[in-house]
C-alpha atoms as a PDB file:
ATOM      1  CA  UNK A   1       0.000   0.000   0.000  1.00  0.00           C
ATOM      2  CA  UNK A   2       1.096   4.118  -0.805  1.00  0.00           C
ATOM      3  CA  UNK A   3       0.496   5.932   1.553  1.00  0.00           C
ATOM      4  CA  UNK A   4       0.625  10.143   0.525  1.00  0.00           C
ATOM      5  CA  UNK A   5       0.685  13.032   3.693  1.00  0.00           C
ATOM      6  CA  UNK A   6      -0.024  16.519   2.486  1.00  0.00           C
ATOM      7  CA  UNK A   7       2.516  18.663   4.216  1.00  0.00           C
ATOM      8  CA  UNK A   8       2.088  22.126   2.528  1.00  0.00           C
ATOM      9  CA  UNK A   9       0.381  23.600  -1.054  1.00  0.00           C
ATOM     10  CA  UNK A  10       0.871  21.101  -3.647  1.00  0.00           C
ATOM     11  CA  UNK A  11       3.605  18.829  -1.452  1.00  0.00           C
ATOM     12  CA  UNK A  12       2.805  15.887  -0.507  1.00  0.00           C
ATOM     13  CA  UNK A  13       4.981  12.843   0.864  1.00  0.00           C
ATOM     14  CA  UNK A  14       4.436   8.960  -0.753  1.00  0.00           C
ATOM     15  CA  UNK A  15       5.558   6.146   1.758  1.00  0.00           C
ATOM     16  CA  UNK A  16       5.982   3.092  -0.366  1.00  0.00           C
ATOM     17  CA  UNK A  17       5.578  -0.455   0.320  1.00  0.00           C
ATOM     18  CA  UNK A  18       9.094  -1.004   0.791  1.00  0.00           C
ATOM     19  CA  UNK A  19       9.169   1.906   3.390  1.00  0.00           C
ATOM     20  CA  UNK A  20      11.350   4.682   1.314  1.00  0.00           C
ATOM     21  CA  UNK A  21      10.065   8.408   1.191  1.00  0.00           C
ATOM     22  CA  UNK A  22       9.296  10.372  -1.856  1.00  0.00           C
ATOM     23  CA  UNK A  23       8.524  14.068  -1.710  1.00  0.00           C
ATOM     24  CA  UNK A  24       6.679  14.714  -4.705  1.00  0.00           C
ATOM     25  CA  UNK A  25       5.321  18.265  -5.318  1.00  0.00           C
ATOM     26  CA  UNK A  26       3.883  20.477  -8.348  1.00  0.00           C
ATOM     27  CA  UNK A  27       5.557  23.310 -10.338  1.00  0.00           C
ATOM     28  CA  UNK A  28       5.522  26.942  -8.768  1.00  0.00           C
ATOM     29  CA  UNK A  29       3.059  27.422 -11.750  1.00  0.00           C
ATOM     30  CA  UNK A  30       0.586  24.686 -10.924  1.00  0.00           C
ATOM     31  CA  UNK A  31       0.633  26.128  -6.814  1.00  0.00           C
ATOM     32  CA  UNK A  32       3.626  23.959  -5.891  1.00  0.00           C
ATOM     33  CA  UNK A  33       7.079  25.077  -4.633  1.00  0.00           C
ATOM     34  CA  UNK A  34       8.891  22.397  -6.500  1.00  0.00           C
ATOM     35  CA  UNK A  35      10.122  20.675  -4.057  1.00  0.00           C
ATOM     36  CA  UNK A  36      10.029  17.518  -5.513  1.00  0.00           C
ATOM     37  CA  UNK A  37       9.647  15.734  -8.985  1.00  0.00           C
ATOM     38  CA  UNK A  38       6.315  15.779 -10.774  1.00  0.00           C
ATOM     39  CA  UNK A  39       4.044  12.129 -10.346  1.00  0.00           C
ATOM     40  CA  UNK A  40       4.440  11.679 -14.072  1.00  0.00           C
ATOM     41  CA  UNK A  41       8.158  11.977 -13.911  1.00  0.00           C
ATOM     42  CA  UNK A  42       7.948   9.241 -11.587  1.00  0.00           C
ATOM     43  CA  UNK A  43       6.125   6.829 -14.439  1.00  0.00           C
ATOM     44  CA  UNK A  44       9.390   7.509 -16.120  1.00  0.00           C
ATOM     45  CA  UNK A  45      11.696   6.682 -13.751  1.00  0.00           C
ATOM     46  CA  UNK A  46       9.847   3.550 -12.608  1.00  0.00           C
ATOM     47  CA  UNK A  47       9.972   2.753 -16.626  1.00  0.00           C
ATOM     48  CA  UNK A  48      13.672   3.291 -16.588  1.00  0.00           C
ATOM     49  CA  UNK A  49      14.629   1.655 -13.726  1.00  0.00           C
ATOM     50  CA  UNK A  50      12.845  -1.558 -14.416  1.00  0.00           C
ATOM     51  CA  UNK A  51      14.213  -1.487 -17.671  1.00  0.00           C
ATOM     52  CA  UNK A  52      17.637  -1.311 -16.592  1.00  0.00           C
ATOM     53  CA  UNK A  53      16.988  -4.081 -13.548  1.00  0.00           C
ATOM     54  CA  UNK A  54      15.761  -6.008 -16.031  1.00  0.00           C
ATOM     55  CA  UNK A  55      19.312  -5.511 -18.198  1.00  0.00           C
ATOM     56  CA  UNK A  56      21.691  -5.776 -15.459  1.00  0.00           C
ATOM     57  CA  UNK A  57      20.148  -8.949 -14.156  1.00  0.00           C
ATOM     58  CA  UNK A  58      20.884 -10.165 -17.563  1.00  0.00           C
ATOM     59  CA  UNK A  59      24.648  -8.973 -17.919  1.00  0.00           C
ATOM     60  CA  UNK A  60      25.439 -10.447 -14.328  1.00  0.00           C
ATOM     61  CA  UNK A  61      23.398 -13.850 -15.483  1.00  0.00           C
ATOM     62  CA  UNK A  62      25.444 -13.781 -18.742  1.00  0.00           C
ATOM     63  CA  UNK A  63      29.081 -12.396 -17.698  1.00  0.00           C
ATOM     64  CA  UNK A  64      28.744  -9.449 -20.004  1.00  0.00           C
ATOM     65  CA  UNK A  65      30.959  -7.078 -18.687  1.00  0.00           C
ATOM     66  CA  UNK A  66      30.328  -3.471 -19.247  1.00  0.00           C
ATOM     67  CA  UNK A  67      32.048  -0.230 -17.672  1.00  0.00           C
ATOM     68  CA  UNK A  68      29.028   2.485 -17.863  1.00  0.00           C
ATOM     69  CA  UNK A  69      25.593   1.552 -18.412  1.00  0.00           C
ATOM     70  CA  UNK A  70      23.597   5.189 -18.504  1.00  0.00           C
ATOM     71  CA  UNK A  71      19.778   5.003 -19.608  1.00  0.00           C
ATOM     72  CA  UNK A  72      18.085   8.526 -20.588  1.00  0.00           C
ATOM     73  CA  UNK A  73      13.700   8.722 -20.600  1.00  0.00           C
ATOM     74  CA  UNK A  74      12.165  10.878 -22.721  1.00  0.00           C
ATOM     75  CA  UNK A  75       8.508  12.034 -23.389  1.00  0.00           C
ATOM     76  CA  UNK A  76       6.000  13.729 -25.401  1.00  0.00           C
ATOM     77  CA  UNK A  77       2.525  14.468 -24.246  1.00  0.00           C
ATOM     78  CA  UNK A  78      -0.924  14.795 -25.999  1.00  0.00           C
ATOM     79  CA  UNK A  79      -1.962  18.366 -25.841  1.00  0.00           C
ATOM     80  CA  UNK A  80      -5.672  17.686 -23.896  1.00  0.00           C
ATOM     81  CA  UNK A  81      -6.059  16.892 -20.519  1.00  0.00           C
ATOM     82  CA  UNK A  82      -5.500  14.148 -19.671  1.00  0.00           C
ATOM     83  CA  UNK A  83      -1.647  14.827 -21.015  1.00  0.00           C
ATOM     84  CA  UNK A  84      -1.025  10.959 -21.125  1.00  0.00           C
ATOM     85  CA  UNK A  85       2.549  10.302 -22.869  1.00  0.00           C
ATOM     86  CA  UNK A  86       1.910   9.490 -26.568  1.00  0.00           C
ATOM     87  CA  UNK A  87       5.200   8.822 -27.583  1.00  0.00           C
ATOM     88  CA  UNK A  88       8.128   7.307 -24.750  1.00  0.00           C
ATOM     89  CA  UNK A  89      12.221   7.430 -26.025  1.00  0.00           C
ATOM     90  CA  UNK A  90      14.353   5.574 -24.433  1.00  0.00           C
ATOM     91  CA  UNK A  91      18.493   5.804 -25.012  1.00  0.00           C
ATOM     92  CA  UNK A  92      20.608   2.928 -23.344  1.00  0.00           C
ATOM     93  CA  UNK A  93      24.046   3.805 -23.394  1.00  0.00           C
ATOM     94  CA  UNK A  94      26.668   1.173 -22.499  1.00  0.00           C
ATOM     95  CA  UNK A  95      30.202   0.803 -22.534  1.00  0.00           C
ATOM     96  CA  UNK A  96      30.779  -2.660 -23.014  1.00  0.00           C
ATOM     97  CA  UNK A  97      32.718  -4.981 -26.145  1.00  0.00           C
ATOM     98  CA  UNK A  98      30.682  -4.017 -29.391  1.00  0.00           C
ATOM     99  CA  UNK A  99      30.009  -7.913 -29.932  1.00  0.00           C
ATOM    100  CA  UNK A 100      27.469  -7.972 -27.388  1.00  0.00           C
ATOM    101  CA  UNK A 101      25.450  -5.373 -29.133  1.00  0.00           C
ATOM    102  CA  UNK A 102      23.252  -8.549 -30.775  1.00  0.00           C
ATOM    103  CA  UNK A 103      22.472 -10.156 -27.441  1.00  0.00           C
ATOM    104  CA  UNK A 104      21.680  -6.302 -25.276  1.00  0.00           C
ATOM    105  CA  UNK A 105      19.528  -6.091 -28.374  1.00  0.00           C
ATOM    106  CA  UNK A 106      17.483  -8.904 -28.025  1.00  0.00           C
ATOM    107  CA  UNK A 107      17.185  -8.283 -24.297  1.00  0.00           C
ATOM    108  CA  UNK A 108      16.147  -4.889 -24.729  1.00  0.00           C
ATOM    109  CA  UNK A 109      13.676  -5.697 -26.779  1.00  0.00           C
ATOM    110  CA  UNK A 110      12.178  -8.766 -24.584  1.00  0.00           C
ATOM    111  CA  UNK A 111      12.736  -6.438 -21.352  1.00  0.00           C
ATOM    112  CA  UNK A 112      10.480  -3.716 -23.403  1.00  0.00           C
ATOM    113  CA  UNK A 113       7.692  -5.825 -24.827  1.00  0.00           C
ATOM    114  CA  UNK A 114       7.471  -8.826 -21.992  1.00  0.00           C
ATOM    115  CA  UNK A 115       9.369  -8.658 -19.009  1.00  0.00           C
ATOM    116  CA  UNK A 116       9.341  -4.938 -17.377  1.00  0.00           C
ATOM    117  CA  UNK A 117       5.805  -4.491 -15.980  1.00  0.00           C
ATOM    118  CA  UNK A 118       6.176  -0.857 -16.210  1.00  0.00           C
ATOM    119  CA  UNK A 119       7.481  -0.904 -20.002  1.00  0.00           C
ATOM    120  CA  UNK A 120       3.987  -2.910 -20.716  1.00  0.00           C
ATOM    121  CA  UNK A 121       2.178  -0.771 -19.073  1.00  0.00           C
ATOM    122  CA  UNK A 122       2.834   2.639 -20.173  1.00  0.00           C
ATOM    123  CA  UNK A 123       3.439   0.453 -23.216  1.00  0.00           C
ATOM    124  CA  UNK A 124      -0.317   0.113 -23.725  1.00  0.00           C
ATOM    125  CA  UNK A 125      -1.064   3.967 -24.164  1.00  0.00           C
ATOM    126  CA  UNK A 126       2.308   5.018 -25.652  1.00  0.00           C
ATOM    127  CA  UNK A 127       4.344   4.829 -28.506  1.00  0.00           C
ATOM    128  CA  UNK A 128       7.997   3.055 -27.117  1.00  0.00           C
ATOM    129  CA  UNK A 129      11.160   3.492 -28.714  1.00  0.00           C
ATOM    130  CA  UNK A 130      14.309   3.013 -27.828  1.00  0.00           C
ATOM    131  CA  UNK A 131      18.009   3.354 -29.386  1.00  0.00           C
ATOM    132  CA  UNK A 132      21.044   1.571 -28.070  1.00  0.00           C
ATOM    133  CA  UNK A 133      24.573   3.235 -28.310  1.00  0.00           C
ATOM    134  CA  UNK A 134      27.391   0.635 -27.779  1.00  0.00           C
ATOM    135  CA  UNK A 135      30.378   2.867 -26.172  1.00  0.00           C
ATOM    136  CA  UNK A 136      33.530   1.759 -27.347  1.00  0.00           C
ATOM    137  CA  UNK A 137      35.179  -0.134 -24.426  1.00  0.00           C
ATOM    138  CA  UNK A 138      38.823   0.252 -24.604  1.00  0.00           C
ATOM    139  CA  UNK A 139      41.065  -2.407 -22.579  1.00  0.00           C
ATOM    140  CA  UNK A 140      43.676  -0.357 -21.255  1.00  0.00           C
ATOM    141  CA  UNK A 141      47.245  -1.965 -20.597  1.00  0.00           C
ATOM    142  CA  UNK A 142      48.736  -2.283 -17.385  1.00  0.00           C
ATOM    143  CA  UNK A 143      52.361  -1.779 -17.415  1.00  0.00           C
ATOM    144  CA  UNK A 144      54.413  -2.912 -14.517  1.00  0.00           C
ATOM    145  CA  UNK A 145      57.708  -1.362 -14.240  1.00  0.00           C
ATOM    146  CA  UNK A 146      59.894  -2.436 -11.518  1.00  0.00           C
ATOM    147  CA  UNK A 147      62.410  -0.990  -9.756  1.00  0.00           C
ATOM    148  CA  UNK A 148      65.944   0.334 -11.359  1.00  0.00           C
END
């Protein structure tokens, strides 16, 4: 169960099931004092962190090593209230060996259209796409010089 405490204008506090604390709050032009991120920002991070808990599950499973995984949300929103999302972007950016791109492809894709609850969802009112930049992981010698 939420549970959500006014404390003042347009703030209000969200205790989750798992006990955490989330101040969310409205823009200074919608009465808030911004004081905390919007409730449809939240959709998107919930949407990007599944996402990525669903990815990272997979490289540990599968030994892919990576050095930066980064994933940015974006979203456009229909004009009349209600301003659902129409159309969701998503970027994943990860450093890792380029011959994994095939296999974080087909993960991405399954995490997308089957496995993250939250990608489904939003899913079902929103247009989902995402792009996947491979960053070029460089294996770095290390030289060991001994003493002269």
């Amino acid at each position: 169960m939420i549970k959500l405490k006014l404390n003042k204008n347009m703030n209000f506090n969200a205790i989750t099931d798992s006990s955490h604390i989330i101040s969310i709050d409205a823009s200074k032009e919608n009465g808030g004092k911004n004081k905390g991120p919007r409730p449809t920002e939240l959709l998107l991070v919930g949407m990007a962190g599944c996402t990525a808990f669903d990815l990272k599950s997979y490289f540990d499973k599968k030994k892919i090593k990576f050095k930066k995984f980064h994933i940015c949300i974006s979203a456009q929103r229909k004009k009349k209230i209600p301003t659902v999302f129409k159309k969701i972007f998503i970027e994943y950016k990860i450093q890792t060996d380029r011959k994994n791109k095939s296999k974080i492809q087909s993960k991405i894709k399954y995490s997308l259209n089957k496995q993250c609850s939250c990608c489904v969802m939003l899913g079902k009112s929103a247009k989902v796409e995402y792009k996947l930049s491979i960053i070029k992981w460089v294996k770095k010698l290390s030289i060991l010089i001994g003493s002269l």
